[in-house]
PDB file of N, CA and C in Angstrom:
ATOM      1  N   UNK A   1    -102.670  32.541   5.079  1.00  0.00           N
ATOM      2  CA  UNK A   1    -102.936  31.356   4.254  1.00  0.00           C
ATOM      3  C   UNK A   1    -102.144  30.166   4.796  1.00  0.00           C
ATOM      4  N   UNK A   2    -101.081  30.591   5.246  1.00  0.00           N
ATOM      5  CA  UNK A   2    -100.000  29.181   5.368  1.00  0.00           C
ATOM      6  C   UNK A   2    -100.870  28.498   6.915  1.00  0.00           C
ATOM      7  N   UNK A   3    -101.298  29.169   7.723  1.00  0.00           N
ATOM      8  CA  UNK A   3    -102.195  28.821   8.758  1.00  0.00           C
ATOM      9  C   UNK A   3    -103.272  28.213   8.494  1.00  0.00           C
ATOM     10  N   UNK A   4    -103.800  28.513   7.103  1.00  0.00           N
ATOM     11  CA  UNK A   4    -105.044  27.638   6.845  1.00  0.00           C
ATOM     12  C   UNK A   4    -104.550  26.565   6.518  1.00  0.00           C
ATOM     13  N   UNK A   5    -103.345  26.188   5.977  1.00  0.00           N
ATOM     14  CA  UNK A   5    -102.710  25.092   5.367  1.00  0.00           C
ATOM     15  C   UNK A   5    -102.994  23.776   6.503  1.00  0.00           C
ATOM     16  N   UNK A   6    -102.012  24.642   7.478  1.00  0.00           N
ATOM     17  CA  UNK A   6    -102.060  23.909   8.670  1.00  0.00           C
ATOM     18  C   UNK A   6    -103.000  23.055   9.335  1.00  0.00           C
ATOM     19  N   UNK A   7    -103.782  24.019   9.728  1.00  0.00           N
ATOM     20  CA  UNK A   7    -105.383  23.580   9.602  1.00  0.00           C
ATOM     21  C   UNK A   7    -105.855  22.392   8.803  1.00  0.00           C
ATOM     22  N   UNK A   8    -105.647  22.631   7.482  1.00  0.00           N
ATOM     23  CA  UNK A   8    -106.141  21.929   6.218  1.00  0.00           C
ATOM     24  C   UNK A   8    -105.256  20.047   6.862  1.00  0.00           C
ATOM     25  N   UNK A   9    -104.160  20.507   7.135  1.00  0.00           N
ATOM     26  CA  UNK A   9    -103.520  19.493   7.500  1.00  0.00           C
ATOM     27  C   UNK A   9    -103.891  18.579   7.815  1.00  0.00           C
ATOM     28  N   UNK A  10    -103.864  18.510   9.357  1.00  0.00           N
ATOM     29  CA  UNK A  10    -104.703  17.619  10.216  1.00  0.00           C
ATOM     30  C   UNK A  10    -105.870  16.747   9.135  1.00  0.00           C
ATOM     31  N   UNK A  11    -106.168  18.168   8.894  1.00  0.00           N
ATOM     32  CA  UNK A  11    -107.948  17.632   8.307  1.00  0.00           C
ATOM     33  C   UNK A  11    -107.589  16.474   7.503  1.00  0.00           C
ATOM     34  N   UNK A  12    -106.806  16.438   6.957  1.00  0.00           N
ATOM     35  CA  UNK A  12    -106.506  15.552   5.418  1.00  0.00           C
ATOM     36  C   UNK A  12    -106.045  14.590   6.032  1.00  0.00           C
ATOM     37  N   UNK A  13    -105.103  14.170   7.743  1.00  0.00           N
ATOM     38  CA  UNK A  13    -104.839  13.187   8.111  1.00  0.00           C
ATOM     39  C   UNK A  13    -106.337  12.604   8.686  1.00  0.00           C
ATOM     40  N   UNK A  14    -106.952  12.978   8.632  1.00  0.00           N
ATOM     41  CA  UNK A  14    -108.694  12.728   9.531  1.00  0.00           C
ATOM     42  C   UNK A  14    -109.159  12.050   8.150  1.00  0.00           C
ATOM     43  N   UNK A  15    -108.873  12.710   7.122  1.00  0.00           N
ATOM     44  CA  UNK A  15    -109.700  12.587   5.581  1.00  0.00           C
ATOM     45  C   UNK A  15    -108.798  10.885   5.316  1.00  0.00           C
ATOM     46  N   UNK A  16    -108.250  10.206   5.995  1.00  0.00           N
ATOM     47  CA  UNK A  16    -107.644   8.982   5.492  1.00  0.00           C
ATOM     48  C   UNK A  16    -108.152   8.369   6.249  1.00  0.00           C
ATOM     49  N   UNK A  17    -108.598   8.552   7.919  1.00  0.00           N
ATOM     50  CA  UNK A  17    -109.578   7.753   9.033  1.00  0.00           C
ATOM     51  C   UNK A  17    -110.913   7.438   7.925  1.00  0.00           C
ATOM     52  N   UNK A  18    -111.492   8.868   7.780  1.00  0.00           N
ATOM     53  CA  UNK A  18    -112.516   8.877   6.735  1.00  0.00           C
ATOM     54  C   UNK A  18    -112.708   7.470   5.940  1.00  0.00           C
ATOM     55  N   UNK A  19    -111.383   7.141   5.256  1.00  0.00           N
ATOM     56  CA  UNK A  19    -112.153   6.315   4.302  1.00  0.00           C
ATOM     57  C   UNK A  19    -112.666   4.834   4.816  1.00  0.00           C
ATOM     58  N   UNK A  20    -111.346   4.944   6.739  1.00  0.00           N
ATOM     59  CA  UNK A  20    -112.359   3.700   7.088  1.00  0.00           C
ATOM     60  C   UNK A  20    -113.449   3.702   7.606  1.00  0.00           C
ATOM     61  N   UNK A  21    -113.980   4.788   7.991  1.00  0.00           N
ATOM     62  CA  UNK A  21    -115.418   5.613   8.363  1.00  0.00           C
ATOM     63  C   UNK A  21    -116.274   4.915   7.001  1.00  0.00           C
ATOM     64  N   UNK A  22    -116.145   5.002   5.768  1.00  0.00           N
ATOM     65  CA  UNK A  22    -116.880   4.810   5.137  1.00  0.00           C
ATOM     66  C   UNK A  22    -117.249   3.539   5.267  1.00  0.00           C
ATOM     67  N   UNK A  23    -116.814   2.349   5.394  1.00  0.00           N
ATOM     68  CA  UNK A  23    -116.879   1.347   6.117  1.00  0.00           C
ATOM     69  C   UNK A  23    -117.909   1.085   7.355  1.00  0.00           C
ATOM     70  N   UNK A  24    -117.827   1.391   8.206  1.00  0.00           N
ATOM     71  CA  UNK A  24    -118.451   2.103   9.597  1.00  0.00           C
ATOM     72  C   UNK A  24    -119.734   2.577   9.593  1.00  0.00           C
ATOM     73  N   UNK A  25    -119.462   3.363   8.355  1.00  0.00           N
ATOM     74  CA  UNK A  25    -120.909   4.192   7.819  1.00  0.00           C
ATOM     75  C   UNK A  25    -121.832   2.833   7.942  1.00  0.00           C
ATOM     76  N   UNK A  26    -121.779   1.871   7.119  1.00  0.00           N
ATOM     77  CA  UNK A  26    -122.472   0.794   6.576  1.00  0.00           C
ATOM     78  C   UNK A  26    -122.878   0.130   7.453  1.00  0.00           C
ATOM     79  N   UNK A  27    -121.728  -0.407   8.544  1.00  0.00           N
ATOM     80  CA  UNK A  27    -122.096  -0.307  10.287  1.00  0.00           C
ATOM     81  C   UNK A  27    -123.302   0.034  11.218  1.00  0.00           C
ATOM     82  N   UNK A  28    -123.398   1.604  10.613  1.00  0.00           N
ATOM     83  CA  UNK A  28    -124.144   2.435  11.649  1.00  0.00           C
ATOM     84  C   UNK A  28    -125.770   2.035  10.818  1.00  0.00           C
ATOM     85  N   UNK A  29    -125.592   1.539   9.683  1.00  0.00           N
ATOM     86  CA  UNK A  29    -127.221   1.538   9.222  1.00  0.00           C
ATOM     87  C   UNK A  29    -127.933  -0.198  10.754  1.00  0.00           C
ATOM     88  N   UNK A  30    -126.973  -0.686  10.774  1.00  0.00           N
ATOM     89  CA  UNK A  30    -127.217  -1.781  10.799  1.00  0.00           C
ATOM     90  C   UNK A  30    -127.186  -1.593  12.495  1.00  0.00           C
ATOM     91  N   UNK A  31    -126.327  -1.132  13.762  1.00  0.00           N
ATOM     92  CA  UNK A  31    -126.641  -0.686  14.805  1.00  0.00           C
ATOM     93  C   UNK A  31    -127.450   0.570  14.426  1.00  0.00           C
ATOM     94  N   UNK A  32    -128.130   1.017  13.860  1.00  0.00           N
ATOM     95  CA  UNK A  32    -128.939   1.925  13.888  1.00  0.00           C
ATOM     96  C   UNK A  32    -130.000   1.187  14.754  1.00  0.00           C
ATOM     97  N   UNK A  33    -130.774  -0.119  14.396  1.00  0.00           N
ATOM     98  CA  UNK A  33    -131.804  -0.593  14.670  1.00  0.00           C
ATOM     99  C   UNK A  33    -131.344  -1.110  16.423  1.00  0.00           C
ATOM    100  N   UNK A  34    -129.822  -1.038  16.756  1.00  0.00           N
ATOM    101  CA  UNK A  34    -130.040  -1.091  17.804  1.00  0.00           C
ATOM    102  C   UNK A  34    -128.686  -0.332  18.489  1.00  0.00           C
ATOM    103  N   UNK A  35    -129.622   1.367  18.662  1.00  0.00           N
ATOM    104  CA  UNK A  35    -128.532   2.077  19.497  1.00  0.00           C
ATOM    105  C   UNK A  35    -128.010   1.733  21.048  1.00  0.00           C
ATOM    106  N   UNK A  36    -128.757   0.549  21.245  1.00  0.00           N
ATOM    107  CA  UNK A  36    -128.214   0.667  22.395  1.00  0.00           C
ATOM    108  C   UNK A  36    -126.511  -0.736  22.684  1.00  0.00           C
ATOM    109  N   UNK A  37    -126.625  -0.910  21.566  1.00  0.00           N
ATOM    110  CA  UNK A  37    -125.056  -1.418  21.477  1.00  0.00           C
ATOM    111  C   UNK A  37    -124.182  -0.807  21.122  1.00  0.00           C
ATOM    112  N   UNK A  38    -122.852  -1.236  22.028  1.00  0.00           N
ATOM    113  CA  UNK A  38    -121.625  -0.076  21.573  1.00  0.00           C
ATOM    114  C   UNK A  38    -120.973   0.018  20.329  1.00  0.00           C
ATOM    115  N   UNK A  39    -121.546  -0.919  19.628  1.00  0.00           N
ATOM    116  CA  UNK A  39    -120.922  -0.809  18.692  1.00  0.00           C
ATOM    117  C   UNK A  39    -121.538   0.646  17.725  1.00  0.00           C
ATOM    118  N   UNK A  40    -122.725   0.508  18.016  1.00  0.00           N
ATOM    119  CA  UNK A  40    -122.778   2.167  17.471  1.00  0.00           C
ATOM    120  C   UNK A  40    -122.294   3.482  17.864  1.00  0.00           C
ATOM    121  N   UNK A  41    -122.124   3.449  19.439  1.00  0.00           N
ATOM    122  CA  UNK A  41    -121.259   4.760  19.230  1.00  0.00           C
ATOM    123  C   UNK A  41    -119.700   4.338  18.910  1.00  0.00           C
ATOM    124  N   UNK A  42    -119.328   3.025  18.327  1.00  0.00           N
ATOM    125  CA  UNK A  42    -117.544   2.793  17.977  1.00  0.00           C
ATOM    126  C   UNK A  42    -117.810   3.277  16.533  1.00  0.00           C
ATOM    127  N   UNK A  43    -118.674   2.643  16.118  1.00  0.00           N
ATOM    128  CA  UNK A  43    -119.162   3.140  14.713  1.00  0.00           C
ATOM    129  C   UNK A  43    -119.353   4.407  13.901  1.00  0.00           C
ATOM    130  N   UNK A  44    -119.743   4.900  14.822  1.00  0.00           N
ATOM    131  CA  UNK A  44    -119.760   6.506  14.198  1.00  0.00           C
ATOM    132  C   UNK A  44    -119.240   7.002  14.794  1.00  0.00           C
ATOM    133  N   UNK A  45    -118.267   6.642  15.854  1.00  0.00           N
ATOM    134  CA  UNK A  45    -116.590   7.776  16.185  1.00  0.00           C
ATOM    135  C   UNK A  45    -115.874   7.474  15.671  1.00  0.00           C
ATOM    136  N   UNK A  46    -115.729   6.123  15.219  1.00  0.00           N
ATOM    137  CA  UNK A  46    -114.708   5.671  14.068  1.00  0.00           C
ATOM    138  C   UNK A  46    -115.005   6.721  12.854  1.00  0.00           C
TER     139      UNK A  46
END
């Protein structure tokens, strides 16, 4: 269990990127219409 913790860890520092992802999200509708700018793949690796 204490290994899953660990695990869990990270994740939860990723889960605070996340909320500026959600942001980003809103981003990606909008380079959706044009994948061929970088800003879409910054967008959804963000």
């Amino acid at each position: 269990h204490l290994v899953n913790v660990g695990k869990t860890n990270p994740i939860q520092t990723q889960y605070k990127p996340n909320q500026t992802q959600l942001k980003p999200i809103k981003c990606q509708n909008k380079p959706n219409s044009n994948p061929n700018k970088p800003n879409f793949k910054g967008c959804r690796r963000a």
